[in-house]
Structure formats: C-alpha cells, structure tokens
N, C-alpha and C. Protein backbone atom coordinates (compact mmCIF):
# COMPACT_ATOMS: atom_id res chain seq x y z
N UNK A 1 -11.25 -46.11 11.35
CA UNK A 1 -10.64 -44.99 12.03
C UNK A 1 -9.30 -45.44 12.58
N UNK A 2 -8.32 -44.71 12.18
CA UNK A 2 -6.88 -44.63 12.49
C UNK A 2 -6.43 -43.79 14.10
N UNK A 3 -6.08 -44.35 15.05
CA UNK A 3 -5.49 -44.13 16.13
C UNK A 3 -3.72 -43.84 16.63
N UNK A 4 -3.45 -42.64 16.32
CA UNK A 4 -2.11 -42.48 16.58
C UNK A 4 -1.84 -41.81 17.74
N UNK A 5 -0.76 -42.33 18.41
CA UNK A 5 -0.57 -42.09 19.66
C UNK A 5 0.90 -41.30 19.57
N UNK A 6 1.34 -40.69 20.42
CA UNK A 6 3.02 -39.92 20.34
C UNK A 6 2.94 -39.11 21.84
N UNK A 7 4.57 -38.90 22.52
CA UNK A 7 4.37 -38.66 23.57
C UNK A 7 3.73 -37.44 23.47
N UNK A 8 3.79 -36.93 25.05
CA UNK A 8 3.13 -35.59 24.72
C UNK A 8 4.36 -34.75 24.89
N UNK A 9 5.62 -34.63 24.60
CA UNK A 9 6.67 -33.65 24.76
C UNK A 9 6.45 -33.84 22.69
N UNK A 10 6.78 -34.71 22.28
CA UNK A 10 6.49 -34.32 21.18
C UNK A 10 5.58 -33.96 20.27
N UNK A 11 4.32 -34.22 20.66
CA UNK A 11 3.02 -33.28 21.01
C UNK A 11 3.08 -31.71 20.92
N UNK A 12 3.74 -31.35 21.96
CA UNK A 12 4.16 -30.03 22.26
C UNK A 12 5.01 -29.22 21.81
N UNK A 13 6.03 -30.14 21.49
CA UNK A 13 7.25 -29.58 20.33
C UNK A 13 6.17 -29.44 18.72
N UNK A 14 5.64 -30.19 18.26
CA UNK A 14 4.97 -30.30 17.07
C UNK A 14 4.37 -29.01 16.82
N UNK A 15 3.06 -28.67 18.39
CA UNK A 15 2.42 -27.45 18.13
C UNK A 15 2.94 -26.40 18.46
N UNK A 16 4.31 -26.30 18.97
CA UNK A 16 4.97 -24.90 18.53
C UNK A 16 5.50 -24.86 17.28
N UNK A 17 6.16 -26.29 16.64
CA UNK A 17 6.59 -25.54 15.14
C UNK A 17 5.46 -24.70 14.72
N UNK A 18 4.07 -25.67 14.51
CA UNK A 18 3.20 -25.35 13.71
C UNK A 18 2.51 -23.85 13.77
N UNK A 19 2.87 -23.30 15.37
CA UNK A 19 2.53 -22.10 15.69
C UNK A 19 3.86 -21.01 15.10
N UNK A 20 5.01 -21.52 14.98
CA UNK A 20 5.92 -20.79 14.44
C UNK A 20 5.67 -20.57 13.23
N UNK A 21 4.90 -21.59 12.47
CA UNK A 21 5.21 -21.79 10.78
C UNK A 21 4.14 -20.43 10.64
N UNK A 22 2.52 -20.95 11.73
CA UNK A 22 1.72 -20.41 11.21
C UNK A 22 1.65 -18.34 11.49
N UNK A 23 2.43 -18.24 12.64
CA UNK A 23 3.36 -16.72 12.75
C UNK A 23 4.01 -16.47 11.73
N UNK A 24 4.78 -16.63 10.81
CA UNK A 24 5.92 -16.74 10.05
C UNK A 24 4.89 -16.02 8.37
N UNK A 25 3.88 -16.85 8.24
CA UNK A 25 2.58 -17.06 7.20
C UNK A 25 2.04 -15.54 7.26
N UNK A 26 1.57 -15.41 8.66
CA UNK A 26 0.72 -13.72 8.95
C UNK A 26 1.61 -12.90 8.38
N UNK A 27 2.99 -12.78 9.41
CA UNK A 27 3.96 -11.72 8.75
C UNK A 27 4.43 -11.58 7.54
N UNK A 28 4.27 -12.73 7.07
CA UNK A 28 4.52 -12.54 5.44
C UNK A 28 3.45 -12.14 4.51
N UNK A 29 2.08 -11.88 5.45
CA UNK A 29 0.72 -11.61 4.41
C UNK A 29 0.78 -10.07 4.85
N UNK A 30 1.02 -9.79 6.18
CA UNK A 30 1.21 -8.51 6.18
C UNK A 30 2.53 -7.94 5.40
N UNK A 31 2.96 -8.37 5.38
CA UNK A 31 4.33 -8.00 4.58
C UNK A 31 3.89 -7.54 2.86
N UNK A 32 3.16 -8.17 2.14
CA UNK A 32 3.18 -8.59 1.31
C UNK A 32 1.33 -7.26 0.73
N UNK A 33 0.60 -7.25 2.12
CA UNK A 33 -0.48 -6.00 2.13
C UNK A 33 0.17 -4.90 2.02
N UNK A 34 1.19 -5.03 2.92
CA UNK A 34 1.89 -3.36 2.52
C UNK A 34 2.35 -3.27 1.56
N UNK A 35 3.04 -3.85 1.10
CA UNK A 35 3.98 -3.83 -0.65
C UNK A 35 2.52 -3.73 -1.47
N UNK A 36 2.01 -4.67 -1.49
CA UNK A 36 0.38 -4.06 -1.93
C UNK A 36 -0.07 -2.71 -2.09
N UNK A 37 -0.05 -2.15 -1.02
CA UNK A 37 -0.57 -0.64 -1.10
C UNK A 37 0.69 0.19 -1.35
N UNK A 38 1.60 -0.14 -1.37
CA UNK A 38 2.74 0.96 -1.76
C UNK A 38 2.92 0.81 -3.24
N UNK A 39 2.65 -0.44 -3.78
CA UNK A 39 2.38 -0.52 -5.26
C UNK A 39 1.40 -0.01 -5.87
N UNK A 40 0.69 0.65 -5.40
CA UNK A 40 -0.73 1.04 -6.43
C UNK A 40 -0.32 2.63 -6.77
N UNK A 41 -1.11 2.69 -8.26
CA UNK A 41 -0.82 4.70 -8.35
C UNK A 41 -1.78 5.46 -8.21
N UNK A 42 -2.29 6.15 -8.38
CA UNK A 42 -2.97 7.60 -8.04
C UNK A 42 -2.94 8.29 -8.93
N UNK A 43 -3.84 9.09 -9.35
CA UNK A 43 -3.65 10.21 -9.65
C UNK A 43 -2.99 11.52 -9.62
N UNK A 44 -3.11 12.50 -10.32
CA UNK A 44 -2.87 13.91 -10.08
C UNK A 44 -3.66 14.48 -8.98
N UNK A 45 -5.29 14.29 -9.36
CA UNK A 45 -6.51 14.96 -8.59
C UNK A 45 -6.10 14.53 -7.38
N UNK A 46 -5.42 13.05 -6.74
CA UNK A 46 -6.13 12.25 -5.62
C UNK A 46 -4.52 13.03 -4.80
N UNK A 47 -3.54 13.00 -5.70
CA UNK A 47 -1.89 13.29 -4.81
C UNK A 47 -2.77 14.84 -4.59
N UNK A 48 -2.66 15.73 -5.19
CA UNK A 48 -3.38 17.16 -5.06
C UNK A 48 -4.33 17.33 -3.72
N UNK A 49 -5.19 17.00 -4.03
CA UNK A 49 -6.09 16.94 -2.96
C UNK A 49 -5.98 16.36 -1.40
N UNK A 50 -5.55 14.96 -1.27
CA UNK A 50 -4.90 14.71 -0.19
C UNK A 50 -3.77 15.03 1.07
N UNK A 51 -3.26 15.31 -0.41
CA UNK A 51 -1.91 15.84 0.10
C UNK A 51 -1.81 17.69 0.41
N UNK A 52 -3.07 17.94 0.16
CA UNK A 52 -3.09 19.53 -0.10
C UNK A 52 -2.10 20.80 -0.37
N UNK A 53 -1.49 20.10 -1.91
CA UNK A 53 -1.06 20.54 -2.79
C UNK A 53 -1.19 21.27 -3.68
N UNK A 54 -0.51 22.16 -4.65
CA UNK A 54 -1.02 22.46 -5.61
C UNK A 54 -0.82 21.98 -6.76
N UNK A 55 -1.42 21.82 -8.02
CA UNK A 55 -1.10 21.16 -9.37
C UNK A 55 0.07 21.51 -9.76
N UNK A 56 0.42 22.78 -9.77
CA UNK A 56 1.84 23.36 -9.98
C UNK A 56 2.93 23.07 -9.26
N UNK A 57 2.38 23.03 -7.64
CA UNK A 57 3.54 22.08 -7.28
C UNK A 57 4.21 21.00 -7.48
N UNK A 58 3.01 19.86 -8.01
CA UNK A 58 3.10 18.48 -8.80
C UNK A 58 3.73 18.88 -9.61
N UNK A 59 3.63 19.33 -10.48
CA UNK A 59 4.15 19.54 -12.14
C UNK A 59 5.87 20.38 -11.79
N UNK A 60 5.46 20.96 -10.81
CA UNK A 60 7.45 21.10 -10.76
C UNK A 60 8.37 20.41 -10.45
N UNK A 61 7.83 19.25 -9.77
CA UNK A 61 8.10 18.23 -9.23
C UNK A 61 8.30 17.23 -9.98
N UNK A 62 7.59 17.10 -10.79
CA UNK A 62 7.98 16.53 -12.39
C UNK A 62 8.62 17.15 -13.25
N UNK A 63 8.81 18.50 -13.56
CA UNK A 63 9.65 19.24 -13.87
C UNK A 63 11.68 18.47 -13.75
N UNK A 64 11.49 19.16 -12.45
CA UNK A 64 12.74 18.83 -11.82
C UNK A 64 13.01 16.95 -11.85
N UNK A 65 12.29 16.37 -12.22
CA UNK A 65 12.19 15.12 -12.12
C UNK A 65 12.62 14.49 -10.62
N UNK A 66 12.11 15.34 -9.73
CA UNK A 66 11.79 14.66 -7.90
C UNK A 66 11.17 13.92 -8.00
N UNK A 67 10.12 13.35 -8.95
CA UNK A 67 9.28 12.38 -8.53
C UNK A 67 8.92 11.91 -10.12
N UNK A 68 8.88 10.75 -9.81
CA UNK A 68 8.65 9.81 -10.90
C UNK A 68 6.90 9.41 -11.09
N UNK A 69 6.41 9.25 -12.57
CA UNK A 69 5.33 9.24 -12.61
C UNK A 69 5.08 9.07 -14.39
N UNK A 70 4.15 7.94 -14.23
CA UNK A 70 3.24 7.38 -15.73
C UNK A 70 2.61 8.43 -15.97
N UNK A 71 2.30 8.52 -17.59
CA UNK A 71 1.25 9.29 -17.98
C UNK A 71 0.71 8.55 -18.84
N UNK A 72 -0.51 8.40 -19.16
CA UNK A 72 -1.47 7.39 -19.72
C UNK A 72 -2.53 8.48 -20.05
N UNK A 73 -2.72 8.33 -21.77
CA UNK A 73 -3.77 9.05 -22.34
C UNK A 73 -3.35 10.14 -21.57
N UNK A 74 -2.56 11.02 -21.35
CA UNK A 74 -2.52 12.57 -20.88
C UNK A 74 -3.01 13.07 -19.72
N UNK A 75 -3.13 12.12 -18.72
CA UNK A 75 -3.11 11.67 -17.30
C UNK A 75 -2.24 11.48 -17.06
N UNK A 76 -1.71 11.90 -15.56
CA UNK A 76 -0.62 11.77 -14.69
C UNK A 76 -0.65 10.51 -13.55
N UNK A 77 0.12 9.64 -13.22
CA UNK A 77 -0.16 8.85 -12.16
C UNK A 77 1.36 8.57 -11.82
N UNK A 78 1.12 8.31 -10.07
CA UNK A 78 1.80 8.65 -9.36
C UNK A 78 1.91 7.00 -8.38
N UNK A 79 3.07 6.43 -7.94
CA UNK A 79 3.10 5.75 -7.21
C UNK A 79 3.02 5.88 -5.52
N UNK A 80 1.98 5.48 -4.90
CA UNK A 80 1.72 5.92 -4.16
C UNK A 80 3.38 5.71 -2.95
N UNK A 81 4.31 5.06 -3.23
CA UNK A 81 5.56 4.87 -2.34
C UNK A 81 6.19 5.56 -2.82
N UNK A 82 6.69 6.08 -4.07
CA UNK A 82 7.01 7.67 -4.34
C UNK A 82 6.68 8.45 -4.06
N UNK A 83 5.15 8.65 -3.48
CA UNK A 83 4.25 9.66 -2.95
C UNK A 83 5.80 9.97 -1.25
N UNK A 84 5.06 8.41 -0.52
CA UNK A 84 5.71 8.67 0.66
C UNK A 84 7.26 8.73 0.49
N UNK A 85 8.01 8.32 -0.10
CA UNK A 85 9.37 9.11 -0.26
C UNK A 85 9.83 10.40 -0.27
N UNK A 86 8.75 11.03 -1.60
CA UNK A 86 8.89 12.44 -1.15
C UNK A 86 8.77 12.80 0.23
N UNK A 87 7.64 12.59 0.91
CA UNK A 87 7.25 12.85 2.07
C UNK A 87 8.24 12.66 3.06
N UNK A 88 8.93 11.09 3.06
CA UNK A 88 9.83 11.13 3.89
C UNK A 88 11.34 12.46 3.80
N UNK A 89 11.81 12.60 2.82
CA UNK A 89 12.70 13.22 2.52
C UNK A 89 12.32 14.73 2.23
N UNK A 90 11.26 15.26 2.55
CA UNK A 90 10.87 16.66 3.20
C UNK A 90 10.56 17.23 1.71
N UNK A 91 10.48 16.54 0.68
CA UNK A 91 10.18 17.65 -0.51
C UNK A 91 9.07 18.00 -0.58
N UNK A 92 7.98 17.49 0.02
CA UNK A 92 6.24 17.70 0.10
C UNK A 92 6.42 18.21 1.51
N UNK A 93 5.59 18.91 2.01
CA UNK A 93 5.00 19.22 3.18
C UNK A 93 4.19 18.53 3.57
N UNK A 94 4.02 17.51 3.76
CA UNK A 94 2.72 16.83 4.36
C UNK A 94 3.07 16.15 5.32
N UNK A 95 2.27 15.09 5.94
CA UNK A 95 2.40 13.96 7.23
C UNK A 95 1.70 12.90 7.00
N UNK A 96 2.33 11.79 7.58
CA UNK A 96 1.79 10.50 7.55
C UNK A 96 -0.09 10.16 7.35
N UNK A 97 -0.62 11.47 8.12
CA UNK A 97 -1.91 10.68 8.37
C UNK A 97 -2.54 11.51 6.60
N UNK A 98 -2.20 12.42 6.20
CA UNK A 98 -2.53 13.05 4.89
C UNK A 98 -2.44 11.57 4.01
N UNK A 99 -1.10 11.11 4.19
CA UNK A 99 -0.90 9.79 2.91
C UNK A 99 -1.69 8.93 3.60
N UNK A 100 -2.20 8.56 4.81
CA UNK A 100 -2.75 7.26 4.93
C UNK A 100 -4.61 8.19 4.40
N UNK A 101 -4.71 9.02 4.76
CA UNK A 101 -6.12 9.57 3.97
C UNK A 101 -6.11 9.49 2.42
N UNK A 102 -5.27 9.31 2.03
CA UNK A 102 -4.88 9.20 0.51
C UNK A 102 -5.01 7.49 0.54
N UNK A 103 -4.54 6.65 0.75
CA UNK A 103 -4.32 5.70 0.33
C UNK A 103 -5.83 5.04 0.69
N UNK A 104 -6.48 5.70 1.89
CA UNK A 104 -7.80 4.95 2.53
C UNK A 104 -8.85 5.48 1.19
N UNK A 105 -9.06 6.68 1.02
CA UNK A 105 -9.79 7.04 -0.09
C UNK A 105 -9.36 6.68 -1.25
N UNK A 106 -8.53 6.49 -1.42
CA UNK A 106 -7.87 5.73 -2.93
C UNK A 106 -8.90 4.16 -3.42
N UNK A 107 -8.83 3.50 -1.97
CA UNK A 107 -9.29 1.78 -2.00
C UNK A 107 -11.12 2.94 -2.08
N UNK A 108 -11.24 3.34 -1.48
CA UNK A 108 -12.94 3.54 -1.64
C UNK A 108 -13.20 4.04 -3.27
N UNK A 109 -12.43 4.60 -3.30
CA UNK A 109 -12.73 5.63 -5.14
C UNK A 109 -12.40 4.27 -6.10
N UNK A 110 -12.12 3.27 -5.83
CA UNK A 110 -11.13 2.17 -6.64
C UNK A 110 -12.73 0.80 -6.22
N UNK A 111 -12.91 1.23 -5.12
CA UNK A 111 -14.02 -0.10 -4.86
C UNK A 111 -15.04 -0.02 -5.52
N UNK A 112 -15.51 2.26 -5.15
CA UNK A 112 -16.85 2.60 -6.36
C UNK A 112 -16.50 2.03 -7.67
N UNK A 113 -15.65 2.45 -8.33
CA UNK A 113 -15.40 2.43 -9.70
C UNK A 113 -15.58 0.98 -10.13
N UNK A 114 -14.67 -0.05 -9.24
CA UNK A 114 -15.67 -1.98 -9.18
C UNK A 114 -17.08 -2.06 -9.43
N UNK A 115 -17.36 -1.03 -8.71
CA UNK A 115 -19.07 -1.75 -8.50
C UNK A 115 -19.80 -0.77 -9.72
N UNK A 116 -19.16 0.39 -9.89
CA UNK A 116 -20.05 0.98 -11.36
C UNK A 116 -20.11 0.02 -12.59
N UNK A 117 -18.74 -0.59 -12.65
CA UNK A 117 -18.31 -1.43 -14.07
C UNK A 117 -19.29 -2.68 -13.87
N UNK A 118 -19.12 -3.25 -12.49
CA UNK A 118 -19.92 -4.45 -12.37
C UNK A 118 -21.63 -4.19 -12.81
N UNK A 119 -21.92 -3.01 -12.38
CA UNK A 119 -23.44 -3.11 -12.77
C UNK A 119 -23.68 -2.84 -14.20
C-alpha cells in the first residue's frame, strides 16, 4: 500500500477542479438529452392529436412547405424541433405543455413498441 501525502490547500484546489470538471460533464449530458429529444420524429397521428390539430391543417402546412417532414412508405414524419419552431413562431396554435405531452407520450408509444418486438 502506497501513501501519498500533499498539502491540504492543494487538496482543496484539486477537489474543486474535479467538482468543476465533474459540473461541466452533467451540463453537457443534459445538453446533449435535449438535442436527444428534439432529434426524434413523430408522426402525423401523434403531431395531430397532441397538438390538437387537424390533418388538414398538417397537410397545408406541408403544402405551403412551413414545415419540413420525411415520408417513409406513405407515412408522414415530423421532427419533433420543427414541431416546436412552428410553435415558437405562432404558425400552430398550441403551448409548451401540448409539445411536452407529445414528446412524453412519444418515449411511452416508442418504449411499448421495444417491448412488443422484444417479446
């Protein structure tokens, strides 16, 4: 067994870097959860419903090309940070807690669908 000794000012200096580094680490995982969830897409059904919209509204919206969106096999999908852009910039009617009900039911409809494939 190895015995190292050091004052204790540098002791103390040490465990604040390490508390800086390890602050620095969180904010960058939270940083990095949100870009997470602003990266994922959605549906037609899930923007519609959440957002309590109508399909026609979606589709004019794509129309006019306001909002950008994949179509896969003849499905519509939607980025959920395009979602909130619109939102921010008033072209949807909705509010923050509509998109965070969207994005919370999104991870549950996304967790079922894990565990159907898994079984």
């Amino acid at each position: 067994m190895e015995v190292i000794t050091i004052e204790s000012q540098a002791f103390k200096d040490l465990t604040a870097d390490i508390n800086t580094i390890a602050k620095y680490v969180r904010s960058m995982q939270k940083e990095q959860e949100e870009r997470n969830v602003t990266d994922q897409w959605v549906d037609s059904y899930e923007v519609c419903t959440f957002l309590k919209i109508s399909a026609k509204t979606l589709q004019r919206l794509r129309q006019k090309k306001a909002i950008s969106y994949s179509q896969i096999q003849g499905k519509n999908y939607y980025k959920i940070s395009e979602i909130s852009r619109l939102i921010n910039a008033h072209v949807i009617r909705s509010n923050d807690e509509k998109l965070q009900a969207l994005i919370t039911n999104h991870h549950l409809y996304a967790e079922q669908r894990r565990a159907i494939k898994a079984d």
